[in-house]
Protein backbone atom coordinates (compact mmCIF):
# COMPACT_ATOMS: atom_id res chain seq x y z
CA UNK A 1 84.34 113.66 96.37
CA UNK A 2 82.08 113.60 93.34
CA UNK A 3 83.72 111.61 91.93
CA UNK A 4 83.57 108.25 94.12
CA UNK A 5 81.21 106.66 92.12
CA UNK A 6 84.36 106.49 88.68
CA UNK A 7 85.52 103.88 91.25
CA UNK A 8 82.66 101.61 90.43
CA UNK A 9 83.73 99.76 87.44
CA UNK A 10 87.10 99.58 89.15
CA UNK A 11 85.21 97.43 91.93
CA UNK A 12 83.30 95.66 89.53
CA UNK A 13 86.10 94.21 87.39
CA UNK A 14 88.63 93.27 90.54
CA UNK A 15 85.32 91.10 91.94
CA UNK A 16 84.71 89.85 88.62
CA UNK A 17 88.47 88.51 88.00
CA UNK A 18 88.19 87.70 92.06
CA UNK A 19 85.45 85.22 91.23
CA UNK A 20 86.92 83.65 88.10
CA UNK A 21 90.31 82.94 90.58
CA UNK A 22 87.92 79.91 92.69
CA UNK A 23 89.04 76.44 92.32
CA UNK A 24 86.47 73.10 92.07
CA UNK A 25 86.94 73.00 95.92
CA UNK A 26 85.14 77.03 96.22
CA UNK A 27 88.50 78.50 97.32
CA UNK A 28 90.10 80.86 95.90
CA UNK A 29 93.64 81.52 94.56
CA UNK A 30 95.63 83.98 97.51
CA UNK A 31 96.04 87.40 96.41
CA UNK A 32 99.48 88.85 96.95
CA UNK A 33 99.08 90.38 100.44
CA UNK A 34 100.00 93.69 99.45
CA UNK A 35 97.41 93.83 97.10
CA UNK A 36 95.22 92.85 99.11
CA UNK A 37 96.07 95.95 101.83
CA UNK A 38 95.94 98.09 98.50
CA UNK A 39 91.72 97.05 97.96
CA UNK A 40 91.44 97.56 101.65
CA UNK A 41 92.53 101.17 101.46
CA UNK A 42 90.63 101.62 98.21
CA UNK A 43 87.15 100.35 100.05
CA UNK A 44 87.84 102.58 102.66
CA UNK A 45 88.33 105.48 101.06
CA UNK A 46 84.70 104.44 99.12
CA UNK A 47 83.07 104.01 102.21
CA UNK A 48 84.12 107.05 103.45
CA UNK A 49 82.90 109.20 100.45
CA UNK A 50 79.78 107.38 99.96
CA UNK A 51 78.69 106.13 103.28
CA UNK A 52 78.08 102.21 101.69
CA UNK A 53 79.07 99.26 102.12
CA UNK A 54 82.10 97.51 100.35
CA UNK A 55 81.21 96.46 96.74
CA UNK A 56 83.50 93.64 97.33
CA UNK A 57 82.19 90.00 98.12
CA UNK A 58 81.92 88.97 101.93
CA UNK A 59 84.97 86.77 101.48
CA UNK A 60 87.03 89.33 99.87
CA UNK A 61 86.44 91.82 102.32
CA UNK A 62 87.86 89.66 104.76
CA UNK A 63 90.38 88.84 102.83
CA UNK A 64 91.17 92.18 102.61
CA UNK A 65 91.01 93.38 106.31
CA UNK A 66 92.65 89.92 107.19
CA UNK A 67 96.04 91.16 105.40
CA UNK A 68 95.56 94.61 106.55
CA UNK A 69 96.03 93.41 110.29
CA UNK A 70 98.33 91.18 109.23
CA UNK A 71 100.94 93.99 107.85
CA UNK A 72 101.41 96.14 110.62
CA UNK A 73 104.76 98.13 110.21
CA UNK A 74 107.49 97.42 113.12
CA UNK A 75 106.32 101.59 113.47
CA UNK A 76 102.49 100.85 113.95
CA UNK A 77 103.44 98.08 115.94
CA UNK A 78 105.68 100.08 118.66
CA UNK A 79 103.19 102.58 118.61
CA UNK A 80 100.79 100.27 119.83
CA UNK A 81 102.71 99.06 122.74
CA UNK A 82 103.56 102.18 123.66
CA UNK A 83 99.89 102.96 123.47
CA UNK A 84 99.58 99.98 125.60
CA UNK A 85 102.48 100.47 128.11
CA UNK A 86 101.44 104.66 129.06
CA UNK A 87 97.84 102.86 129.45
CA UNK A 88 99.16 100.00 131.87
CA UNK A 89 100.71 103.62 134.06
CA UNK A 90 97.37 104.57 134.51
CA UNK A 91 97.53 107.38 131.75
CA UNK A 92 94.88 108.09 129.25
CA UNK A 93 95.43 108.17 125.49
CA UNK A 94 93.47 110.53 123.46
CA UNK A 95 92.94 110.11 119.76
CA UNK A 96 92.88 112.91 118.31
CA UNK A 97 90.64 113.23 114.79
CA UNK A 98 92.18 116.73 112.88
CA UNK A 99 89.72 117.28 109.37
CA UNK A 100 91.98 118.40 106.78
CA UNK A 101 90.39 121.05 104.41
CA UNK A 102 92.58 120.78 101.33
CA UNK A 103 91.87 116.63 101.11
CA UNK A 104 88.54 116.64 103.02
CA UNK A 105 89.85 113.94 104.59
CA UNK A 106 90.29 113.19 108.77
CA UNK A 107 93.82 112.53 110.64
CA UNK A 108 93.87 110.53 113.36
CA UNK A 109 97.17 112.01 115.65
């Protein structure tokens, strides 16, 4: 995508207003959890298209994946233990990585 680095001053301002949320103790106010999987998508998608590291602080990158792992769907979550279950048989389980030429983007089925 060319255009990954528009995102910049997007990243910029949510670390800026991140930083002006800490308290006299250095922690910070919570973001809403949702938001918070919402930046952890957006970094993602960054990283992928430009191969760097999050421009998000240390703390808010944690913050980030924290509420990601957090919010598995009941779906994600029986997929896992099903995952888990065909495994404990003795069966392998093969992720699959599909590249999709309209988004440029990879599936994982």
């Amino acid at each position: 995508c060319k255009d990954a680095d528009a995102a910049v001053p997007f990243f910029s301002e949510v670390t800026e207003e991140y930083t002006h949320m800490e308290n006299s103790e250095g922690d910070f106010k919570k973001l809403p959890t949702e938001t918070l999987r919402q930046l952890h998508q957006a970094l993602l998608w960054y990283n992928k298209e430009r191969t760097k590291d999050s421009l998000f602080p240390p703390k808010l990158r944690k913050e980030c994946l924290l509420a990601t792992e957090r919010g598995q769907t009941k779906l994600q979550k029986d997929v896992l233990k099903t995952v888990e279950w065909l495994e404990s048989l003795g069966l392998v389980v093969v992720d699959e990585d599909t590249h999709c030429n309209q988004t440029e983007y990879d599936t994982y089925i």
